[in-house]
C-alpha atoms as a PDB file:
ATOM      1  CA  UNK A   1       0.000   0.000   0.000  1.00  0.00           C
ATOM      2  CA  UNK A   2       1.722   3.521  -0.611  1.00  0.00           C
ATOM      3  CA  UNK A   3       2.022   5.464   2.235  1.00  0.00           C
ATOM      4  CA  UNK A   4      -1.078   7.663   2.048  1.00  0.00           C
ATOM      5  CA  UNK A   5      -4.280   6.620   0.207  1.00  0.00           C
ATOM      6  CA  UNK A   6      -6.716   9.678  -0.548  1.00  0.00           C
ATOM      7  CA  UNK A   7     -10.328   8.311   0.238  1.00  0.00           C
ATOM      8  CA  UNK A   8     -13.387   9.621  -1.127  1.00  0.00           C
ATOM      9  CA  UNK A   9     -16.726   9.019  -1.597  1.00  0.00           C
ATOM     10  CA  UNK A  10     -19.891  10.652  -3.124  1.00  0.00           C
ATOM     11  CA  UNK A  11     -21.844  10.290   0.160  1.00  0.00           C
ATOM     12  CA  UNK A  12     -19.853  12.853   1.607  1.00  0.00           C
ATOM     13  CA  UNK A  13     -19.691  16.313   0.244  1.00  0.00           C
ATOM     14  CA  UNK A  14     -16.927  17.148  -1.814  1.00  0.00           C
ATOM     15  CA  UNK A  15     -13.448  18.735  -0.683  1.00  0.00           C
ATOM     16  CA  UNK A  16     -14.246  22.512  -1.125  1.00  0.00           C
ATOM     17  CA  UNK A  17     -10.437  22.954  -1.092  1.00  0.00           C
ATOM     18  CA  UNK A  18      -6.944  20.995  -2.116  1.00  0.00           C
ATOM     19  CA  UNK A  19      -7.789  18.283   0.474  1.00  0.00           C
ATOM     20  CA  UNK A  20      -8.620  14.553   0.515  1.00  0.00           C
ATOM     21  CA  UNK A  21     -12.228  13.682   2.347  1.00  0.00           C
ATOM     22  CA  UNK A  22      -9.470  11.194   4.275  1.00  0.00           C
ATOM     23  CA  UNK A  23      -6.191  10.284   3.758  1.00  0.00           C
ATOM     24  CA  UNK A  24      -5.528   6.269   4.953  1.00  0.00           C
ATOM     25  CA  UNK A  25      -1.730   5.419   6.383  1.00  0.00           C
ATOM     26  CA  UNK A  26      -1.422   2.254   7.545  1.00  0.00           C
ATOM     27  CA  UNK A  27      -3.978   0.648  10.106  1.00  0.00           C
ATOM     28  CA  UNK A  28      -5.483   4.864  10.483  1.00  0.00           C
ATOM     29  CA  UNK A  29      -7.858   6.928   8.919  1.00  0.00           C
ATOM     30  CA  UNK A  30      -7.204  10.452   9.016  1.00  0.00           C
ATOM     31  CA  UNK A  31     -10.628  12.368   7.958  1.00  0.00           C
ATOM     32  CA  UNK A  32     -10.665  16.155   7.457  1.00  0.00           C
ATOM     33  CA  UNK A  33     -13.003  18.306   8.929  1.00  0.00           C
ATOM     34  CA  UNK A  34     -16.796  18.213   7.636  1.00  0.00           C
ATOM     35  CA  UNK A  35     -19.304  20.931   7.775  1.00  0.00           C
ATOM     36  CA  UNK A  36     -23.055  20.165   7.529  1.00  0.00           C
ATOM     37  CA  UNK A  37     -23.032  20.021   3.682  1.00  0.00           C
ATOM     38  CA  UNK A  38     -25.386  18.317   1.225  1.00  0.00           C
ATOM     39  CA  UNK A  39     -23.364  16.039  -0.140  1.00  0.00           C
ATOM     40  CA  UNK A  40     -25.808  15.581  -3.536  1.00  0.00           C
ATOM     41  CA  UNK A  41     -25.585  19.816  -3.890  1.00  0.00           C
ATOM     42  CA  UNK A  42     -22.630  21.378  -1.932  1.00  0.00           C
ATOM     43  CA  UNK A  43     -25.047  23.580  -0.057  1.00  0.00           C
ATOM     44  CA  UNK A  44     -24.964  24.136   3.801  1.00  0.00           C
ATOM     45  CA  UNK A  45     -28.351  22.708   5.121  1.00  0.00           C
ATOM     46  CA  UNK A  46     -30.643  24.796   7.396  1.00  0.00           C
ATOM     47  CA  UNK A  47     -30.779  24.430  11.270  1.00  0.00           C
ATOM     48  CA  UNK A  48     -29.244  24.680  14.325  1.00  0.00           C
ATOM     49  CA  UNK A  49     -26.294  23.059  15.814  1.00  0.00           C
ATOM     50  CA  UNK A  50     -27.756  19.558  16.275  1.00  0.00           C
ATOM     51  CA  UNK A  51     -28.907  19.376  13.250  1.00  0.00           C
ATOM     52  CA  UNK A  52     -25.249  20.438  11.391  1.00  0.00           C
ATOM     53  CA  UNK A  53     -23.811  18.168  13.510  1.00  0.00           C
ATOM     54  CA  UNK A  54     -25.770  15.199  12.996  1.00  0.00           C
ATOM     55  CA  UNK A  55     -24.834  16.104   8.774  1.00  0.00           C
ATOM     56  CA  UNK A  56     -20.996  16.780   9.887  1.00  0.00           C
ATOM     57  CA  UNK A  57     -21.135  12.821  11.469  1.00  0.00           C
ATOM     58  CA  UNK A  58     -23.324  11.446   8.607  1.00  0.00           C
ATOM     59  CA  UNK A  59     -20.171  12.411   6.327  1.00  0.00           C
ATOM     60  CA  UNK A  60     -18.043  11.665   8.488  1.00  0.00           C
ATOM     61  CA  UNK A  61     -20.066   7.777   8.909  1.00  0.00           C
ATOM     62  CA  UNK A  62     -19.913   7.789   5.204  1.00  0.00           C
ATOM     63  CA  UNK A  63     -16.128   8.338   4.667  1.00  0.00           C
ATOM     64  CA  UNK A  64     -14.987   5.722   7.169  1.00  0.00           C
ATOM     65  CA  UNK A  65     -17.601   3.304   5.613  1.00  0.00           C
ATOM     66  CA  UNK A  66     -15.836   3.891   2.228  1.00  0.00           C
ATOM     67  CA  UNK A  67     -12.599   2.541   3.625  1.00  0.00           C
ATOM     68  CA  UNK A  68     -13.764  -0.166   5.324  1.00  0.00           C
ATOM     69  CA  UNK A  69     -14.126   1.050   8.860  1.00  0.00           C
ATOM     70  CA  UNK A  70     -16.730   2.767  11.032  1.00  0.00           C
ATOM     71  CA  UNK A  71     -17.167   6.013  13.758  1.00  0.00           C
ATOM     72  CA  UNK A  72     -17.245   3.268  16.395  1.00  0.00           C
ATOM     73  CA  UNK A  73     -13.722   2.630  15.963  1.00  0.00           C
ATOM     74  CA  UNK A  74     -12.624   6.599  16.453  1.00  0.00           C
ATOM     75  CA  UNK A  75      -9.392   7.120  18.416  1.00  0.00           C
ATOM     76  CA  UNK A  76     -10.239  10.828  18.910  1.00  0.00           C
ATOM     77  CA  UNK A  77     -12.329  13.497  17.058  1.00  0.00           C
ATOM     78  CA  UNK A  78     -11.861  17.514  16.996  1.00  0.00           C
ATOM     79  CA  UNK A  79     -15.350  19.404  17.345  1.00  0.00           C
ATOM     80  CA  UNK A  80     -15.535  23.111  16.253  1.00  0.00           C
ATOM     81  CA  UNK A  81     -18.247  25.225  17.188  1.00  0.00           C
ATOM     82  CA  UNK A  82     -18.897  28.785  16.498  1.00  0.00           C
ATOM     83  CA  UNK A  83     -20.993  29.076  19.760  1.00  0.00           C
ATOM     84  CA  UNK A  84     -19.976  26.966  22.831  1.00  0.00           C
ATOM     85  CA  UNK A  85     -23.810  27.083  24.019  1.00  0.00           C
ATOM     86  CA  UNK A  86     -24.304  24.591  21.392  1.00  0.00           C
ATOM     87  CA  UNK A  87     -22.039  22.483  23.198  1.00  0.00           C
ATOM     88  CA  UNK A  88     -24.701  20.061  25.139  1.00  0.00           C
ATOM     89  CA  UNK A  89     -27.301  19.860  21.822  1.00  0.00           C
ATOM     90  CA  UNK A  90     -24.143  18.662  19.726  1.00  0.00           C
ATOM     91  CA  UNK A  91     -23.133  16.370  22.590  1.00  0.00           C
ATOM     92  CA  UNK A  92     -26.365  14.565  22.465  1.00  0.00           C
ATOM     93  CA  UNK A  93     -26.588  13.880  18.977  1.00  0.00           C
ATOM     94  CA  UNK A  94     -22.480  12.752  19.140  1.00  0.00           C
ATOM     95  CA  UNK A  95     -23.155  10.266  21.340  1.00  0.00           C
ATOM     96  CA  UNK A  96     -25.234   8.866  19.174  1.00  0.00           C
ATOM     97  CA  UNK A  97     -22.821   8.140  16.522  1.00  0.00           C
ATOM     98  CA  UNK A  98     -20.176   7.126  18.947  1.00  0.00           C
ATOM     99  CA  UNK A  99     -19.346   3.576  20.124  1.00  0.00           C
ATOM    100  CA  UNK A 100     -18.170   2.714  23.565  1.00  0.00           C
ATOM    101  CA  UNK A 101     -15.855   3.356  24.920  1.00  0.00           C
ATOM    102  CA  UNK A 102     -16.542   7.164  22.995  1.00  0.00           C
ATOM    103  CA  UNK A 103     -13.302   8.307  21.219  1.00  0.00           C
ATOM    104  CA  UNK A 104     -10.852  11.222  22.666  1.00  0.00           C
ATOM    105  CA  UNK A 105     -12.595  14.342  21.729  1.00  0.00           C
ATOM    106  CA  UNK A 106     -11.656  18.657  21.861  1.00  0.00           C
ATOM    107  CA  UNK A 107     -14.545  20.702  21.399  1.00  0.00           C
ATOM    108  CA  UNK A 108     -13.340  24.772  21.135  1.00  0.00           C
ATOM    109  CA  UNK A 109     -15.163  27.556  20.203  1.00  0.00           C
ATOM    110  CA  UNK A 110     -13.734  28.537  16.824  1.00  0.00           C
ATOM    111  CA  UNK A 111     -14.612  32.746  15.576  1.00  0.00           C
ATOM    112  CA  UNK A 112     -15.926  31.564  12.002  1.00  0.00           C
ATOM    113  CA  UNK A 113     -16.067  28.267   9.875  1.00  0.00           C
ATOM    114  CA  UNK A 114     -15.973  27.514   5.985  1.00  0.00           C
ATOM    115  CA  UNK A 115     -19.728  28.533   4.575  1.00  0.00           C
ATOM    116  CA  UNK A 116     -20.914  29.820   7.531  1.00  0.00           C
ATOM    117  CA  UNK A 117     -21.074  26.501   9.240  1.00  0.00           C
ATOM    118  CA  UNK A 118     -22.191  26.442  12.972  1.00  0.00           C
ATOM    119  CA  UNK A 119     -20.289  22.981  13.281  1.00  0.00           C
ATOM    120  CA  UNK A 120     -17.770  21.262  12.022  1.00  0.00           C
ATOM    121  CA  UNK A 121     -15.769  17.967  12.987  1.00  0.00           C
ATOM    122  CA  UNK A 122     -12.894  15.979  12.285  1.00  0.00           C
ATOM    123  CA  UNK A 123     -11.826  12.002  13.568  1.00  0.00           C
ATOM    124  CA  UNK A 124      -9.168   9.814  13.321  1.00  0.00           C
ATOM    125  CA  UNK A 125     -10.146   6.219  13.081  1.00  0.00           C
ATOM    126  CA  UNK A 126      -8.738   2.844  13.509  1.00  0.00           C
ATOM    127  CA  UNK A 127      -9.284   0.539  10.670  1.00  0.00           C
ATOM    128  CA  UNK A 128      -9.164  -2.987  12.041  1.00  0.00           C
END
């Protein structure tokens, strides 16, 4: 295997930038950041925190699926937020996607994201 594999897949959005949807290296899966995006237009969908998040994790479900692995198998995700009062609404809909035990995590409060985004979040995952 060369030392980085780009991954992609069409049930993610598109990179909006010189970026790889994931890069694979070895037994890891390093996944960029997603924003709530429609993956079939490019768009940012409507809503509020929860709801951008539960897009950000779909893509993010959808990358590691395209390499063979899954969320539940996360060492440790990043979570941006442009509001840290969003912070329990996005938790609830995170642990949702997240096995047990739940990765290593940072949330931070970040001043603006890509598009407007309320939300966006990145993971590294195990592929076993």
């Amino acid at each position: 295997m060369p030392v980085r594999t780009a991954i992609s897949t069409g049930d993610a959005p598109a990179a909006i930038g010189p970026y790889s949807q994931a890069i694979r290296h070895g037994d890891l899966l390093w996944c960029s950041g997603q924003i709530p995006l429609d993956p079939e237009t490019g768009e940012l969908i409507d809503g509020d925190a929860a709801v951008q998040a539960r897009r950000c994790l779909e893509s993010l479900a959808a990358v590691a699926l395209s390499a063979g692995g899954s969320l539940n198998a996360a060492l440790r995700c990043t979570v941006y937020l442009t509001d840290l009062a969003d912070f329990a609404a996005v938790n609830e809909v995170y642990a949702e996607f997240m096995g047990d035990p739940a990765p290593a995590r940072v949330c931070v409060q970040v001043a603006a994201l890509p598009r407007g985004a309320n939300v966006e979040i990145d993971a590294v995952i195990a592929l076993v």
